[in-house]
C-alpha atoms as a PDB file:
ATOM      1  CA  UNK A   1      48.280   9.547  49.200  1.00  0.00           C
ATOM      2  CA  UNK A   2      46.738  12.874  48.815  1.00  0.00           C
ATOM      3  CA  UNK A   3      43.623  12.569  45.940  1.00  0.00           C
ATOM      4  CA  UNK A   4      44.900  15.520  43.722  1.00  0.00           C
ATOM      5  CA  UNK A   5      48.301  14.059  44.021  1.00  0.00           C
ATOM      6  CA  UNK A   6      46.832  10.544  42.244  1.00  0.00           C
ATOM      7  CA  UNK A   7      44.965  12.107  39.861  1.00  0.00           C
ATOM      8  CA  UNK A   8      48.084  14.238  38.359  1.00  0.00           C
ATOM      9  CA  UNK A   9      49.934  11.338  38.029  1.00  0.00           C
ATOM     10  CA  UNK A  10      47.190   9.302  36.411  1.00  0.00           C
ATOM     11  CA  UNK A  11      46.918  12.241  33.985  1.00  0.00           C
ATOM     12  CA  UNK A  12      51.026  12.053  33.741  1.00  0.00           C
ATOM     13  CA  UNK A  13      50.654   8.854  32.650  1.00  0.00           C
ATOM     14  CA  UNK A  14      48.552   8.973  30.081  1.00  0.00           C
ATOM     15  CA  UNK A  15      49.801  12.020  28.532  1.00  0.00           C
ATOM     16  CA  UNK A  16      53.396  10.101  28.498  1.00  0.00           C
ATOM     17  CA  UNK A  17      52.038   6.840  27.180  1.00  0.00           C
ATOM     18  CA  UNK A  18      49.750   8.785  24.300  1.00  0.00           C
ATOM     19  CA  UNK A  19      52.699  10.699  23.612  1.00  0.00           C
ATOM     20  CA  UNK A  20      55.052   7.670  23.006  1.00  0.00           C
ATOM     21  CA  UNK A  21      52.210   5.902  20.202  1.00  0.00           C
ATOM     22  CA  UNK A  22      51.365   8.855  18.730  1.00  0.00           C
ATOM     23  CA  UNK A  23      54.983  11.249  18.352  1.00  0.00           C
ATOM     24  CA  UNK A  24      56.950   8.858  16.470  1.00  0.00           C
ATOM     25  CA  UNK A  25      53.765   8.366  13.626  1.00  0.00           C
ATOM     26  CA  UNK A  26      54.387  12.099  13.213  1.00  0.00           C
ATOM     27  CA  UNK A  27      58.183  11.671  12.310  1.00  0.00           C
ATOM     28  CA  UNK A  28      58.123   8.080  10.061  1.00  0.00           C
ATOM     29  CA  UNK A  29      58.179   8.411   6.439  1.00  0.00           C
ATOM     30  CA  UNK A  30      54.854   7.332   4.719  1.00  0.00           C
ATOM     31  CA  UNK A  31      55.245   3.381   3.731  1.00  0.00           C
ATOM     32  CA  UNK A  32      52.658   2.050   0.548  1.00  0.00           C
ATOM     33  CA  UNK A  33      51.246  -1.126   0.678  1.00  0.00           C
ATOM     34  CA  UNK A  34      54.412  -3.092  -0.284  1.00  0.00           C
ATOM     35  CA  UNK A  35      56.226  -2.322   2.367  1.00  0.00           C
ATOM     36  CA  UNK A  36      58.911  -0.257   0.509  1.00  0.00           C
ATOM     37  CA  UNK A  37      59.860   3.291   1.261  1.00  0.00           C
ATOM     38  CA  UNK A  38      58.798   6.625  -0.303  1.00  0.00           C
ATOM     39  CA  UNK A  39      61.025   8.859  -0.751  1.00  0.00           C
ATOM     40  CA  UNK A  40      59.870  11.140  -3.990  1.00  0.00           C
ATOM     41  CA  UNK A  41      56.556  12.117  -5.933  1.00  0.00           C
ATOM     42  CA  UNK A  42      56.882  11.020  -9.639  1.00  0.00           C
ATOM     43  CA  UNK A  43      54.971  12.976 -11.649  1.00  0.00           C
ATOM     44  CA  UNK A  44      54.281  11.547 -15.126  1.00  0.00           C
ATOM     45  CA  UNK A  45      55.360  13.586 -18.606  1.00  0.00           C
ATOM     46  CA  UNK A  46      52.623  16.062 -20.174  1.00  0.00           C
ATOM     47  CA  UNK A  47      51.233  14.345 -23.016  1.00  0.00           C
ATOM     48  CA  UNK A  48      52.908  15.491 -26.100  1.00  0.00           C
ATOM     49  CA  UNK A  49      50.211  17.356 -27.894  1.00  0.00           C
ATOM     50  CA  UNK A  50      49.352  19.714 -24.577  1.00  0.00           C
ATOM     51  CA  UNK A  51      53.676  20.886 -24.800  1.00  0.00           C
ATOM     52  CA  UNK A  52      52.734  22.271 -27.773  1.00  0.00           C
ATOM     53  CA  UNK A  53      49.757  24.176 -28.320  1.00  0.00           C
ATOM     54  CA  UNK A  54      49.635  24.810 -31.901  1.00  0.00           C
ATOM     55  CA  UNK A  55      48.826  21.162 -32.266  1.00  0.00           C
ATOM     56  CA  UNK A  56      45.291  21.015 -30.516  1.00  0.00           C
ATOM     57  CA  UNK A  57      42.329  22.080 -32.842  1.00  0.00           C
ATOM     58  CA  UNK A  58      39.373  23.389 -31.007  1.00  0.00           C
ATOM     59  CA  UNK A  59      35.801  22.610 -32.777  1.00  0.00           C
ATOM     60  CA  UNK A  60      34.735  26.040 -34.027  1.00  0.00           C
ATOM     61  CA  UNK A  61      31.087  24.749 -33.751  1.00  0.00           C
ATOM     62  CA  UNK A  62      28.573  22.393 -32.519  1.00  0.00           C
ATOM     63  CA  UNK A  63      28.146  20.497 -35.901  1.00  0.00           C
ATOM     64  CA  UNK A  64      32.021  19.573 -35.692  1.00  0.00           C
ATOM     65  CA  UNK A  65      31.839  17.945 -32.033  1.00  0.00           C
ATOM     66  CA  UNK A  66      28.802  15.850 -33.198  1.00  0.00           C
ATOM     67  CA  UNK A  67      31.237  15.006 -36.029  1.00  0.00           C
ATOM     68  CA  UNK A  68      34.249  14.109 -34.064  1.00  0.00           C
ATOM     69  CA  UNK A  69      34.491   9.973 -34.044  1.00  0.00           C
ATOM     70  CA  UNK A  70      33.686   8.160 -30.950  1.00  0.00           C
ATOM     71  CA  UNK A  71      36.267   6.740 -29.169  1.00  0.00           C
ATOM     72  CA  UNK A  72      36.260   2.852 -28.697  1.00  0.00           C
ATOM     73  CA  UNK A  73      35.154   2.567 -25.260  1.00  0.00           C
ATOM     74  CA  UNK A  74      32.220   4.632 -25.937  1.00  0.00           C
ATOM     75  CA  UNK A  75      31.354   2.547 -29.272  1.00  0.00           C
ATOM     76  CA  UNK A  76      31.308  -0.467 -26.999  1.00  0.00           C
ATOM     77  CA  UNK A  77      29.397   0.995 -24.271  1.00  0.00           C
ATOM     78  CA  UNK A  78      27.033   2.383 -26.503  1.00  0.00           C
ATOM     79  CA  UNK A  79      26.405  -0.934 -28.323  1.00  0.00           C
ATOM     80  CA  UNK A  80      25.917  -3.140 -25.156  1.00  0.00           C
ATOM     81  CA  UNK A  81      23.603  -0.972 -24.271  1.00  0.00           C
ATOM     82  CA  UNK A  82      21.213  -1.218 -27.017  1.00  0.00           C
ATOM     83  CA  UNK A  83      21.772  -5.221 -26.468  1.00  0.00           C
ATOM     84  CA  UNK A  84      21.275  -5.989 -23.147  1.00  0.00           C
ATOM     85  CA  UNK A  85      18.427  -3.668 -22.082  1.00  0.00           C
ATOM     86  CA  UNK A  86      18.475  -3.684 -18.101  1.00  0.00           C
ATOM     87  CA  UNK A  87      15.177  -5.035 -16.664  1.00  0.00           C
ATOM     88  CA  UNK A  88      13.767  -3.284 -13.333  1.00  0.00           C
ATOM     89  CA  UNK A  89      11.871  -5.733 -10.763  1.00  0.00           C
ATOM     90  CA  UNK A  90       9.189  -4.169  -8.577  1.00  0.00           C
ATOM     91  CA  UNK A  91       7.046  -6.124  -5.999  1.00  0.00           C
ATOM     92  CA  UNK A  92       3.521  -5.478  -6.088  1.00  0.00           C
ATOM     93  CA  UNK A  93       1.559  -5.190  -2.914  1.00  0.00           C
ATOM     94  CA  UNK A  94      -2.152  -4.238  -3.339  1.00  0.00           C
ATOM     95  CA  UNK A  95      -3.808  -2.820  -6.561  1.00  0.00           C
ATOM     96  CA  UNK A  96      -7.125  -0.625  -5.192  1.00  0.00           C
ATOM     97  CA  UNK A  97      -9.883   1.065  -7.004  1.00  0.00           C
ATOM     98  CA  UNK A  98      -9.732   3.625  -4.384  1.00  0.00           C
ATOM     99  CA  UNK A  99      -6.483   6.405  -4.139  1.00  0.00           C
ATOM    100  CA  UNK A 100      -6.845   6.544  -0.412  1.00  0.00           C
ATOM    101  CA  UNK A 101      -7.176   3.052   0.205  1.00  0.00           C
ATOM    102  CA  UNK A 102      -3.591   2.739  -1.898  1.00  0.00           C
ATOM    103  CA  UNK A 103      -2.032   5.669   0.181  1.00  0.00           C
ATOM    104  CA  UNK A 104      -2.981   4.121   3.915  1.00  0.00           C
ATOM    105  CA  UNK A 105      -0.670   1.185   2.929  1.00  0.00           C
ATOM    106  CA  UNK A 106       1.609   2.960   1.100  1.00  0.00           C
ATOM    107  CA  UNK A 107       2.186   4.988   4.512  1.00  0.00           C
ATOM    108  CA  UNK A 108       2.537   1.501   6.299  1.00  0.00           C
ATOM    109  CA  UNK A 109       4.790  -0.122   3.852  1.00  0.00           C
ATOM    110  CA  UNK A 110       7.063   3.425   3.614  1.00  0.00           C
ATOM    111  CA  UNK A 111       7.056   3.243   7.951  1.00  0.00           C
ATOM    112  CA  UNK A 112       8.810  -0.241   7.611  1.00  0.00           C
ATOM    113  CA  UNK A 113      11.246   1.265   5.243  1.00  0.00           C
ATOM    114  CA  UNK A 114      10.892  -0.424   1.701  1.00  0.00           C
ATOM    115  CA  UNK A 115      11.287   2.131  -0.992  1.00  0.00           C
ATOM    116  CA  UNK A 116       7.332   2.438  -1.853  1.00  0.00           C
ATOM    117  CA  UNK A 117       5.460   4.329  -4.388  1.00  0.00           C
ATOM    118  CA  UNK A 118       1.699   4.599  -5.977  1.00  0.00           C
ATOM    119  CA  UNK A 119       1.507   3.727  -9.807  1.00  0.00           C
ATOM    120  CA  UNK A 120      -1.897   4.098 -11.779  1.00  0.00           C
ATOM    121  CA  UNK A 121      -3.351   1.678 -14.537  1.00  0.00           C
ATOM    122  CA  UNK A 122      -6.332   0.599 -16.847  1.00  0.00           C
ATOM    123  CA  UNK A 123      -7.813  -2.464 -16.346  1.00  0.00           C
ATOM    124  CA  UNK A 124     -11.407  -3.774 -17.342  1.00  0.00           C
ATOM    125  CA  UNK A 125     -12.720  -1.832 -14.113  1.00  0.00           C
ATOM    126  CA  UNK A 126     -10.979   1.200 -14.319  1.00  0.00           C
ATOM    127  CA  UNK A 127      -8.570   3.534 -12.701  1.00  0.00           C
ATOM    128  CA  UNK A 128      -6.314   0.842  -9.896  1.00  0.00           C
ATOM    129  CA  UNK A 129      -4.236   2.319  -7.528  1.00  0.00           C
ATOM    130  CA  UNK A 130      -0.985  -0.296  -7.430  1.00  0.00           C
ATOM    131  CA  UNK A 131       1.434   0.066  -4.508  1.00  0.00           C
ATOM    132  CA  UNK A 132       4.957  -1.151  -5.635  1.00  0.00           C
ATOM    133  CA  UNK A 133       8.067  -1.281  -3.745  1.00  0.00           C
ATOM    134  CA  UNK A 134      11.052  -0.998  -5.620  1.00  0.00           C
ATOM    135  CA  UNK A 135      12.822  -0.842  -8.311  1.00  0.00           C
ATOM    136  CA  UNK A 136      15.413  -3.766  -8.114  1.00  0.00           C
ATOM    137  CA  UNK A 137      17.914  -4.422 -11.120  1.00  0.00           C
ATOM    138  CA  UNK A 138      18.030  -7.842  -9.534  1.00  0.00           C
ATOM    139  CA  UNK A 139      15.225 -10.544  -9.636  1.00  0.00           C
ATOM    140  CA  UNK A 140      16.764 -12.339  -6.612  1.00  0.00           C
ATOM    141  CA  UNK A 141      16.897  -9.421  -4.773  1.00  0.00           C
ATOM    142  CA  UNK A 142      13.784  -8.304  -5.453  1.00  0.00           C
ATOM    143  CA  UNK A 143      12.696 -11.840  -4.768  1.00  0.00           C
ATOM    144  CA  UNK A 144      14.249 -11.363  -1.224  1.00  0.00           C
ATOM    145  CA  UNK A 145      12.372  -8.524  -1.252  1.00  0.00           C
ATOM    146  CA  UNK A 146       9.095  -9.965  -1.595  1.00  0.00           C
ATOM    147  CA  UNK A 147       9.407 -12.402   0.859  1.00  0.00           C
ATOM    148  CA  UNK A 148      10.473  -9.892   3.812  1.00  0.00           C
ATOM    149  CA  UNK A 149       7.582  -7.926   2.972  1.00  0.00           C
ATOM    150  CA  UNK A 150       4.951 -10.949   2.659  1.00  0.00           C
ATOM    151  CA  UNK A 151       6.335 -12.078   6.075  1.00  0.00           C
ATOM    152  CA  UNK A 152       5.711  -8.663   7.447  1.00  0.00           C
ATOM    153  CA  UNK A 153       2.528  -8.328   6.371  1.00  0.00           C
ATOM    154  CA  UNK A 154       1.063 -11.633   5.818  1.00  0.00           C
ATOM    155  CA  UNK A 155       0.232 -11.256   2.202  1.00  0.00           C
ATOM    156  CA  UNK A 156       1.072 -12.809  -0.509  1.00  0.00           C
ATOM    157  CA  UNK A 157       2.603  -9.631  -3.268  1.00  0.00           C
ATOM    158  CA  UNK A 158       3.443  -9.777  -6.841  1.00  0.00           C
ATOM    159  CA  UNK A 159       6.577 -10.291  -8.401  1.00  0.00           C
ATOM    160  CA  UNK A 160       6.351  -7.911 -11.939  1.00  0.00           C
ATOM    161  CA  UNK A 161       9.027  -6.824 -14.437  1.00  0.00           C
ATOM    162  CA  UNK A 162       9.049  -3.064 -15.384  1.00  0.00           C
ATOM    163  CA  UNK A 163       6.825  -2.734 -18.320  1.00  0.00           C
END
């Protein structure tokens, strides 16, 4: 058989095969999840106070939107919050005297990929340089954390709660 001839028939058949899968998705009617048909969009009713206009009061100021009372969800929100205070893990892995001591493995930790960043404190001393990786909301996370970077690095880092 001639080559150009088997190659238009190849293409033939694959043109007549993709159009058999794909034409008849293009003519069903969309199905949801329970298997039942769809035949209309149901649009809900406009709440009652937006039919009629007359009934919405705008605040005229800022003083009267401070003013308005909190819905319930917020109130909740609002007082977990200020109960459960969310506590940020970072792993510590070197504290230095010296800034450019602190940025050399800050550029080796950041090439592995950990989120890393210099902090500075006080101590006895003076100025350290601490190179933290983090934050994690999680402890065991951040305990994971720790251990993939000790193994990396043979060293032994510091687990420390956000102050």
């Amino acid at each position: 058989m001639d080559q150009d001839l088997k190659q238009r028939l190849v293409g033939a058949v694959v043109i007549t095969s993709l159009a058999a899968i794909f034409i008849p998705m293009l003519f069903d009617d969309p199905i949801d999840e329970t298997g039942q048909m769809i035949n209309e969009l149901k649009i809900p009713q406009a709440p009652a106070n937006l039919l009629n206009p007359d009934s919405v009061k705008l605040a005229k100021n800022t003083a009267e939107v401070i003013n308005l009372p909190r819905p319930e969800a917020i109130k909740t929100l609002a007082e977990n919050q200020a109960t459960h205070k969310v506590q940020r893990w970072f792993v510590q892995v070197g504290a230095f005297g010296e800034e450019n001591t602190a940025i050399s493995l800050q550029n080796k930790i950041r090439k592995q990929g950990f989120p890393v960043r210099i902090t500075t404190t006080s101590s006895a001393k003076g100025l350290l340089y601490r190179v933290r990786i983090g934050p994690e909301v999680d402890r065991k996370r951040a305990e994971l954390l720790k251990a993939k970077v000790d193994k990396l690095n043979s060293i032994n880092a510091i687990l420390s709660a956000d102050e």
